[in-house]
PDB file of N, CA and C in Angstrom:
ATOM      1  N   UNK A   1    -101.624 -67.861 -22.620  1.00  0.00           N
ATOM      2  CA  UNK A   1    -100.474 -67.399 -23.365  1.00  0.00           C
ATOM      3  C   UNK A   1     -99.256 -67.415 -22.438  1.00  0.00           C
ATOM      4  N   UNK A   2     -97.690 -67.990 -23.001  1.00  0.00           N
ATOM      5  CA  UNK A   2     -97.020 -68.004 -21.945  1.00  0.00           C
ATOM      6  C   UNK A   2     -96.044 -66.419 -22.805  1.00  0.00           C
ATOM      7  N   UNK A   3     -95.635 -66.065 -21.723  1.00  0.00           N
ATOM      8  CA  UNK A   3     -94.740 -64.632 -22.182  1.00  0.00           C
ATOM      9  C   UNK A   3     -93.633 -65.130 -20.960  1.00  0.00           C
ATOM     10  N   UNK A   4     -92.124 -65.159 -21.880  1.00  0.00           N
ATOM     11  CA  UNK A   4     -90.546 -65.653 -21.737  1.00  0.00           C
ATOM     12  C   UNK A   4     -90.379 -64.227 -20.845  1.00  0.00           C
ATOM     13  N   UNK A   5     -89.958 -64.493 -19.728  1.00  0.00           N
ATOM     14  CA  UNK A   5     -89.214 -62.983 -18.680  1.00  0.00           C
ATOM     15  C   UNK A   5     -87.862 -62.525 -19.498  1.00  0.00           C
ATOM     16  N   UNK A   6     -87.832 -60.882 -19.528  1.00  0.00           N
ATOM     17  CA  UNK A   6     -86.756 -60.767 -19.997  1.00  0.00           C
ATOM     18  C   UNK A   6     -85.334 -61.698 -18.785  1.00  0.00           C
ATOM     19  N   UNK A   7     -84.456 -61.291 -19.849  1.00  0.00           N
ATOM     20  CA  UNK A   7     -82.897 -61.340 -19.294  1.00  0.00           C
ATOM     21  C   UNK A   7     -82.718 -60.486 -18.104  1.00  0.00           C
ATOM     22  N   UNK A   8     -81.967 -60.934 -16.997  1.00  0.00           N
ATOM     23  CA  UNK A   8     -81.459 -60.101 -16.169  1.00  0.00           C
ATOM     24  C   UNK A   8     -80.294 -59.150 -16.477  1.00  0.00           C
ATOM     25  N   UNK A   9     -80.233 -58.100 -15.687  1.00  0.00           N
ATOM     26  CA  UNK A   9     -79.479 -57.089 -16.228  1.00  0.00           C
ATOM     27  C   UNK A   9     -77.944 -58.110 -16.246  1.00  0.00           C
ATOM     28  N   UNK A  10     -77.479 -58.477 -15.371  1.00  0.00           N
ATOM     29  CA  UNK A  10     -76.489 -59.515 -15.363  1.00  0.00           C
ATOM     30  C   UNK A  10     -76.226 -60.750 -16.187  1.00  0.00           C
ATOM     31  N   UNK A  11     -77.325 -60.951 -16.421  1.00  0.00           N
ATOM     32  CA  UNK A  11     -76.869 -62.256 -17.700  1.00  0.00           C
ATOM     33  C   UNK A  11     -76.869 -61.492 -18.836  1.00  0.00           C
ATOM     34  N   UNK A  12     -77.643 -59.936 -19.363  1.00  0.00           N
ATOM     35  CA  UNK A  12     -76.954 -59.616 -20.723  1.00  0.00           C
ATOM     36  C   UNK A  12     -75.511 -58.971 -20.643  1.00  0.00           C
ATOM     37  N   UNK A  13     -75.259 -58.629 -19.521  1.00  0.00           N
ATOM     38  CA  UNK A  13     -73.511 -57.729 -19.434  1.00  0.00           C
ATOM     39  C   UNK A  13     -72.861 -59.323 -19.630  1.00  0.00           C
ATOM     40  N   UNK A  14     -73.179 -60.364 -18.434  1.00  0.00           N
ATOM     41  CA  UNK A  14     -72.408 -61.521 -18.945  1.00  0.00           C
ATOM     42  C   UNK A  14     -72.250 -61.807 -19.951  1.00  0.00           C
ATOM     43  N   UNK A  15     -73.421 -62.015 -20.969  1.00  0.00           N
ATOM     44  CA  UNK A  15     -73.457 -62.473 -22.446  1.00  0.00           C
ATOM     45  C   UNK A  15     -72.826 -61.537 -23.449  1.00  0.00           C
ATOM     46  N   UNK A  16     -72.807 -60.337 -23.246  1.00  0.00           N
ATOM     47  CA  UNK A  16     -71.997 -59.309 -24.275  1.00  0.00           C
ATOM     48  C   UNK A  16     -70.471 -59.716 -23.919  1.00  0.00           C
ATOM     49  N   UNK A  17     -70.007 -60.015 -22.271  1.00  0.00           N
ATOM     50  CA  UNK A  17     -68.932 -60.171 -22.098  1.00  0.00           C
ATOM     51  C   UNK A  17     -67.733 -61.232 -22.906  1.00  0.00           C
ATOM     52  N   UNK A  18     -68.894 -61.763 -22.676  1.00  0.00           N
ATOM     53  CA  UNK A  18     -68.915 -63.324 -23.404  1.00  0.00           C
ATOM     54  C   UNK A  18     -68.586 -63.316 -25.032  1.00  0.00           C
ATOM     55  N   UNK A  19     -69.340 -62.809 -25.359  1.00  0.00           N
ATOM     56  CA  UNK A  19     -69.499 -62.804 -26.954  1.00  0.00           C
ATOM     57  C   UNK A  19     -68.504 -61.631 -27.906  1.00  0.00           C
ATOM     58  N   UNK A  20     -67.818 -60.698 -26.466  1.00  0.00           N
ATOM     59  CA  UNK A  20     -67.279 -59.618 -27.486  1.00  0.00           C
ATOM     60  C   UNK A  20     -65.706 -59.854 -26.463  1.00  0.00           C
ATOM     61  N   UNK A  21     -65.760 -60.250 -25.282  1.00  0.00           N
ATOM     62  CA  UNK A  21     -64.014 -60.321 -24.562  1.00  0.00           C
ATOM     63  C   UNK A  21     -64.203 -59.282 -23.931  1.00  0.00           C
ATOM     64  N   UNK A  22     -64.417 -58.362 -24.045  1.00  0.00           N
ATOM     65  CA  UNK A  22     -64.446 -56.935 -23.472  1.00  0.00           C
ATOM     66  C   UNK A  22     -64.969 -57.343 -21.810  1.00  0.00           C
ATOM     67  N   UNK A  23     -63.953 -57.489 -21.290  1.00  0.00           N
ATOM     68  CA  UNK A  23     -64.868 -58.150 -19.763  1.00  0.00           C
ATOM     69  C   UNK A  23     -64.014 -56.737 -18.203  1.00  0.00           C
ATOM     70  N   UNK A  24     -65.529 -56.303 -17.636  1.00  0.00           N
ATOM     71  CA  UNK A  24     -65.092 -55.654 -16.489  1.00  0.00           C
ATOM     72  C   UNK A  24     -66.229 -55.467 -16.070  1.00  0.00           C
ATOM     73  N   UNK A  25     -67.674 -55.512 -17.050  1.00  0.00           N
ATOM     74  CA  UNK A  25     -68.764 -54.971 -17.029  1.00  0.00           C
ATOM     75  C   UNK A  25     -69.550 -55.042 -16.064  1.00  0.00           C
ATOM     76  N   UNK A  26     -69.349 -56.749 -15.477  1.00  0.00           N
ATOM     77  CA  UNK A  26     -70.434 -57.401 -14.909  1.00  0.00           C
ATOM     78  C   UNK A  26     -69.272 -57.251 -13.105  1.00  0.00           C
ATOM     79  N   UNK A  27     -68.139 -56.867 -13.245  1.00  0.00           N
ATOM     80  CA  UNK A  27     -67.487 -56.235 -11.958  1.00  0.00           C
ATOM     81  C   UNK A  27     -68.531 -55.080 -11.819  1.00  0.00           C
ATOM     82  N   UNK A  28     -68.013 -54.141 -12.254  1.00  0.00           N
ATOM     83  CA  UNK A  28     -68.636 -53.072 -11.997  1.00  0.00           C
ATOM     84  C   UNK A  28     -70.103 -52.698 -11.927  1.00  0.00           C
ATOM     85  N   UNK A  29     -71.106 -53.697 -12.538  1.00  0.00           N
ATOM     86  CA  UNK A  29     -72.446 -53.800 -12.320  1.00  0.00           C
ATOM     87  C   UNK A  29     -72.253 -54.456 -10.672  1.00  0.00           C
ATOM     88  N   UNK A  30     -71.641 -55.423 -10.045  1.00  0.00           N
ATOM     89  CA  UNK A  30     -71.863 -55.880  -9.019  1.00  0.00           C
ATOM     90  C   UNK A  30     -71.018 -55.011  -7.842  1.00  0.00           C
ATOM     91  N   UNK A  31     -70.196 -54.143  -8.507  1.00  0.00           N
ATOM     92  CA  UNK A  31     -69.860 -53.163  -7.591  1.00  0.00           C
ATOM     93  C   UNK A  31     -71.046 -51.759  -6.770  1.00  0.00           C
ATOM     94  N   UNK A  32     -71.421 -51.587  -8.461  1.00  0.00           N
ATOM     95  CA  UNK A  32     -72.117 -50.450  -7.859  1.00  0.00           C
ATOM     96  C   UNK A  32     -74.099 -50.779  -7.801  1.00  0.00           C
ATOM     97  N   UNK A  33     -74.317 -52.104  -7.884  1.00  0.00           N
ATOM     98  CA  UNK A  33     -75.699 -52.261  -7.851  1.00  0.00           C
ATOM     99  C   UNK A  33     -76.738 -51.845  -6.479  1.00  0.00           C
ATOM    100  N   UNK A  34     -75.669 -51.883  -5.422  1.00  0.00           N
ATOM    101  CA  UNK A  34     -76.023 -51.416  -4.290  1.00  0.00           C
ATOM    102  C   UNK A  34     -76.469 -49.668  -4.088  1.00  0.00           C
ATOM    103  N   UNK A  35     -75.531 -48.839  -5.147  1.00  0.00           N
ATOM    104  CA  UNK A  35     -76.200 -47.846  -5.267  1.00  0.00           C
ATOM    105  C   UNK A  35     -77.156 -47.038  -6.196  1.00  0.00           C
ATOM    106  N   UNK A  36     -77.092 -48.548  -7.005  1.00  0.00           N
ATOM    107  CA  UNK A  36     -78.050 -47.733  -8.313  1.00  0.00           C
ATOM    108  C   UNK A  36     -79.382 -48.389  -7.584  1.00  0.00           C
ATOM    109  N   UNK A  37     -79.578 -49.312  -7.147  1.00  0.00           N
ATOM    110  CA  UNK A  37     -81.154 -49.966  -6.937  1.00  0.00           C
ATOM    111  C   UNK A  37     -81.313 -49.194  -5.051  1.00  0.00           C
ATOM    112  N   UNK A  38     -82.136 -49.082  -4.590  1.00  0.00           N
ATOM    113  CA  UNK A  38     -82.293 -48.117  -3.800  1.00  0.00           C
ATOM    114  C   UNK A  38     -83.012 -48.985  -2.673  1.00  0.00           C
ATOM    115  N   UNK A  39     -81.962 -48.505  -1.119  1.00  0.00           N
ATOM    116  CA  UNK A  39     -82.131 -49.319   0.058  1.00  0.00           C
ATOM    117  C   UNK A  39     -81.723 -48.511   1.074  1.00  0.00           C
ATOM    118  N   UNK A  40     -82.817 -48.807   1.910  1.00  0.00           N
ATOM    119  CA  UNK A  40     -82.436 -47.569   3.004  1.00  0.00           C
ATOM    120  C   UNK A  40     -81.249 -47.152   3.729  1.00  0.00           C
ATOM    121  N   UNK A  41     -80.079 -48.148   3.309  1.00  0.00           N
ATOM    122  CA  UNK A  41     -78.810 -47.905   3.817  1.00  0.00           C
ATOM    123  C   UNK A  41     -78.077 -46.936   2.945  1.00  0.00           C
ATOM    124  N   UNK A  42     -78.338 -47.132   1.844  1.00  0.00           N
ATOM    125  CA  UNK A  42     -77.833 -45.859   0.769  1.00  0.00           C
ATOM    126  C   UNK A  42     -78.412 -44.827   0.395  1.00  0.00           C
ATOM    127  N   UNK A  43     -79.328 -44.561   1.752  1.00  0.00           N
ATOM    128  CA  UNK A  43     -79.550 -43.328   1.013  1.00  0.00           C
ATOM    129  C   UNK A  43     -78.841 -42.390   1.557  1.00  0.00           C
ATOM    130  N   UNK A  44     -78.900 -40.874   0.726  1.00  0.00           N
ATOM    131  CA  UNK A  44     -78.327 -39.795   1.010  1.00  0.00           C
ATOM    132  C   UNK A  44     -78.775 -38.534   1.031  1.00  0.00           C
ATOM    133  N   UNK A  45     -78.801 -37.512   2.092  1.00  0.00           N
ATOM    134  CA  UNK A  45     -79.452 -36.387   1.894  1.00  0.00           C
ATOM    135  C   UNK A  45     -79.105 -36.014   0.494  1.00  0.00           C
ATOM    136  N   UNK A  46     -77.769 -35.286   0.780  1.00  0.00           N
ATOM    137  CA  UNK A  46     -77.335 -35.136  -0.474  1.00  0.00           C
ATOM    138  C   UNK A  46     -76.050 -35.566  -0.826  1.00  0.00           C
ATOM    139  N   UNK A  47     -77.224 -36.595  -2.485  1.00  0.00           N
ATOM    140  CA  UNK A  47     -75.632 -37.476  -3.277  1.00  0.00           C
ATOM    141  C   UNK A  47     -74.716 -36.380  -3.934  1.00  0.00           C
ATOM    142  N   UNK A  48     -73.415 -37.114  -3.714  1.00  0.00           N
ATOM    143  CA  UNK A  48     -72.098 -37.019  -4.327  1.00  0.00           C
ATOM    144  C   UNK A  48     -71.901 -35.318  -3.954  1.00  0.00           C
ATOM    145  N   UNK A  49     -71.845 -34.910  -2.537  1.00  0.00           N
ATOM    146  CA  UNK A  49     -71.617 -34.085  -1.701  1.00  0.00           C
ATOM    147  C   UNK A  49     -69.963 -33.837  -1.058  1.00  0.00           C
ATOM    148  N   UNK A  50     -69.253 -35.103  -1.278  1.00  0.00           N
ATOM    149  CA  UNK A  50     -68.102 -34.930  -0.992  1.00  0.00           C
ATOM    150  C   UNK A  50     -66.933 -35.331  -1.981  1.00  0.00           C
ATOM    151  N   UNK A  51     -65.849 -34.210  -1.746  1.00  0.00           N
ATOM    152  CA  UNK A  51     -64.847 -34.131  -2.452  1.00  0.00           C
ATOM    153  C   UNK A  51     -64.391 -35.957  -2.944  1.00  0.00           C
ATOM    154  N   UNK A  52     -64.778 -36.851  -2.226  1.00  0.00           N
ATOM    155  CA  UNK A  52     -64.040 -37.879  -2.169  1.00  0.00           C
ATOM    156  C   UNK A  52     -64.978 -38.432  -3.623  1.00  0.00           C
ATOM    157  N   UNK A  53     -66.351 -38.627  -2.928  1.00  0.00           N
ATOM    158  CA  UNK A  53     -67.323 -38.828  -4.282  1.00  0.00           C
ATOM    159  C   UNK A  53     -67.039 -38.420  -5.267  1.00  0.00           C
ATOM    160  N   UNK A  54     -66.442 -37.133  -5.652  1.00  0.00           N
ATOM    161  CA  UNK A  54     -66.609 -36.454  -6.879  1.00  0.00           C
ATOM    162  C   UNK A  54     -65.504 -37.195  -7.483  1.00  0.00           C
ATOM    163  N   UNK A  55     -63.932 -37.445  -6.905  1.00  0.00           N
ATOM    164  CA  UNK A  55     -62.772 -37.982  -7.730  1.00  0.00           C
ATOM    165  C   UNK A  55     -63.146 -39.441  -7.967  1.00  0.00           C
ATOM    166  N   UNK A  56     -63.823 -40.121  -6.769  1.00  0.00           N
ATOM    167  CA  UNK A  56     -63.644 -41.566  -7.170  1.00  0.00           C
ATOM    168  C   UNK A  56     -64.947 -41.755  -8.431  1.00  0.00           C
ATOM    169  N   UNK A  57     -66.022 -41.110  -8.524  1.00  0.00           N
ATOM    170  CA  UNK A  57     -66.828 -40.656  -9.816  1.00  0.00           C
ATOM    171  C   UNK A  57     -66.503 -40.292 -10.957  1.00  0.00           C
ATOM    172  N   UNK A  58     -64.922 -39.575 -11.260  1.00  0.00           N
ATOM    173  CA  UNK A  58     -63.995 -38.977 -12.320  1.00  0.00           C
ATOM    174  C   UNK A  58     -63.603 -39.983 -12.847  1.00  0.00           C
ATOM    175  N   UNK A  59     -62.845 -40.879 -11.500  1.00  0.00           N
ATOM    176  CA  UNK A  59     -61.802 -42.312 -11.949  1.00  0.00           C
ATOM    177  C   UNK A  59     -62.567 -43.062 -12.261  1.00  0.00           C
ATOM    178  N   UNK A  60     -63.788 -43.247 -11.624  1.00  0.00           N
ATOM    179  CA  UNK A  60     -64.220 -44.634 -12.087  1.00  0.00           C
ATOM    180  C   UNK A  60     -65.725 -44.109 -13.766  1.00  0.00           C
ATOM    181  N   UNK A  61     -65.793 -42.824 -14.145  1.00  0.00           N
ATOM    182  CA  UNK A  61     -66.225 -42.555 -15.611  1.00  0.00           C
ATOM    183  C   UNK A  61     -65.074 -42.555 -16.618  1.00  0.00           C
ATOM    184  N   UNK A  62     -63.809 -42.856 -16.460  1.00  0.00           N
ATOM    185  CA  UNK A  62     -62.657 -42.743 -17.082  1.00  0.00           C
ATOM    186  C   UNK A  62     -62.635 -44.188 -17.671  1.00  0.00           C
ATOM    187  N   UNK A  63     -62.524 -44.923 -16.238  1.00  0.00           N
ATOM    188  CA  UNK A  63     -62.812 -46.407 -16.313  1.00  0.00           C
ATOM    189  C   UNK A  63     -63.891 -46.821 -17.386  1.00  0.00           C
ATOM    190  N   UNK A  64     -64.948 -46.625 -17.177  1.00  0.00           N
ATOM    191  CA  UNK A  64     -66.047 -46.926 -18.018  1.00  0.00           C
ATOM    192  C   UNK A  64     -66.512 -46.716 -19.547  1.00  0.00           C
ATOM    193  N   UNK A  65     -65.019 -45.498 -19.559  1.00  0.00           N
ATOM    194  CA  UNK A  65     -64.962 -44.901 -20.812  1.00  0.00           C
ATOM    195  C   UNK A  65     -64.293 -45.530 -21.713  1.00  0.00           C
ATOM    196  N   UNK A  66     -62.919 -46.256 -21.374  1.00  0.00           N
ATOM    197  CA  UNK A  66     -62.138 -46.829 -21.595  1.00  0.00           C
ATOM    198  C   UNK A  66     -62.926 -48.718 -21.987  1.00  0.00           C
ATOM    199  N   UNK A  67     -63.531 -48.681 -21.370  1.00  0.00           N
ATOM    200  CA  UNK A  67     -64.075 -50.343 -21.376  1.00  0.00           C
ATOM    201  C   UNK A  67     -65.545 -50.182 -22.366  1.00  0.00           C
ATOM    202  N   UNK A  68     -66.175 -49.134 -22.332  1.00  0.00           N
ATOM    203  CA  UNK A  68     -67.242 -48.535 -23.761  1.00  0.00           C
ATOM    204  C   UNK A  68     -66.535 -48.321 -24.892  1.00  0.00           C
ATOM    205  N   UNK A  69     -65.172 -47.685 -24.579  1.00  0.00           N
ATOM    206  CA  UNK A  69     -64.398 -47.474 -26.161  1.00  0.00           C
ATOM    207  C   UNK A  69     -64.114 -49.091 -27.147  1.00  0.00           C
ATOM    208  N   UNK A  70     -63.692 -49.852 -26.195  1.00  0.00           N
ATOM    209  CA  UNK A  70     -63.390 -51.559 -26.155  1.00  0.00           C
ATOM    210  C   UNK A  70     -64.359 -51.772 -26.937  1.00  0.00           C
ATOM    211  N   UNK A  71     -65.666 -51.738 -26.196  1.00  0.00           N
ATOM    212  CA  UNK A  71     -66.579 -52.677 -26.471  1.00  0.00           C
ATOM    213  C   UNK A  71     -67.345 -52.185 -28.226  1.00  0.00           C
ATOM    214  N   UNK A  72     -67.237 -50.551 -28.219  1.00  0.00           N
ATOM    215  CA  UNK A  72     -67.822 -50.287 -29.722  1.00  0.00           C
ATOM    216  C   UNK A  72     -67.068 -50.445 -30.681  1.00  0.00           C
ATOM    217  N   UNK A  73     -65.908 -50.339 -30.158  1.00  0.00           N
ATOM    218  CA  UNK A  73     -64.637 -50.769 -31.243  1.00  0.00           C
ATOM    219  C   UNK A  73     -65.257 -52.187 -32.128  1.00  0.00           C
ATOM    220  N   UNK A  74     -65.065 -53.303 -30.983  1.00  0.00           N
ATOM    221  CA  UNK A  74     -65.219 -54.400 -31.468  1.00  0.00           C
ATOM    222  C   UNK A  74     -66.574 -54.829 -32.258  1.00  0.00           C
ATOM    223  N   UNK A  75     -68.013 -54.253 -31.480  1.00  0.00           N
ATOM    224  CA  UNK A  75     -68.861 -54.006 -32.496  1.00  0.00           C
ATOM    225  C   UNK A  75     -68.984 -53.117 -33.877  1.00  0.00           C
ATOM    226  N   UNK A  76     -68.494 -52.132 -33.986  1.00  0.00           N
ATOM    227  CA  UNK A  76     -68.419 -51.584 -34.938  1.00  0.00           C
ATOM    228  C   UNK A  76     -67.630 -52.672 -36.196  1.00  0.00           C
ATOM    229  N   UNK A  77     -67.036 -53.335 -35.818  1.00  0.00           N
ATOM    230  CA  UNK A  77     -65.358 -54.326 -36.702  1.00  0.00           C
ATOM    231  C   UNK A  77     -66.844 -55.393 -37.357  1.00  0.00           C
ATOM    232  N   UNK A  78     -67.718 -55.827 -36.057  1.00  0.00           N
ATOM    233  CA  UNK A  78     -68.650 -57.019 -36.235  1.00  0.00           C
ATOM    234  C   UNK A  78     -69.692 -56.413 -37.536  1.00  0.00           C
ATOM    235  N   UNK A  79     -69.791 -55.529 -37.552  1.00  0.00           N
ATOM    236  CA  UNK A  79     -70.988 -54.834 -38.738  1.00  0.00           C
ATOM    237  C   UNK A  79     -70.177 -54.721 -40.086  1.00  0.00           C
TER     238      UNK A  79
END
């Protein structure tokens, strides 16, 4: 039996990018992939411990909020 590998997390942000305009997604997946997938250089006693973490975490869920609002907009229009 052959079984098709899913999609990489990167070719479906590409392909939504693609298909809806809404494009920042696949930035910010390649921005922060280094700290979501886990390597002994990132680790941390304790995460998001400093004042600096916490604002650039504010700005950049603002960001994300703004580019999710985009993207359901335009799906919601598609239904």
């Amino acid at each position: 039996m052959i079984v098709m590998p899913y999609l990489s997390n990167s070719c479906i942000i590409s392909l939504v990018e693609k298909m809806t305009g809404v494009m920042g997604f696949s930035g910010k997946y390649d921005e922060y992939s280094f700290f979501i997938h886990t390597y002994a250089a990132s680790w941390q006693v304790m995460p998001f411990s400093s004042v600096l973490e916490v604002k650039i975490l504010k700005y950049e869920i603002k960001d994300l909020r703004i580019n999710m609002g985009e993207l359901l907009t335009k799906y919601i229009k598609l239904i």
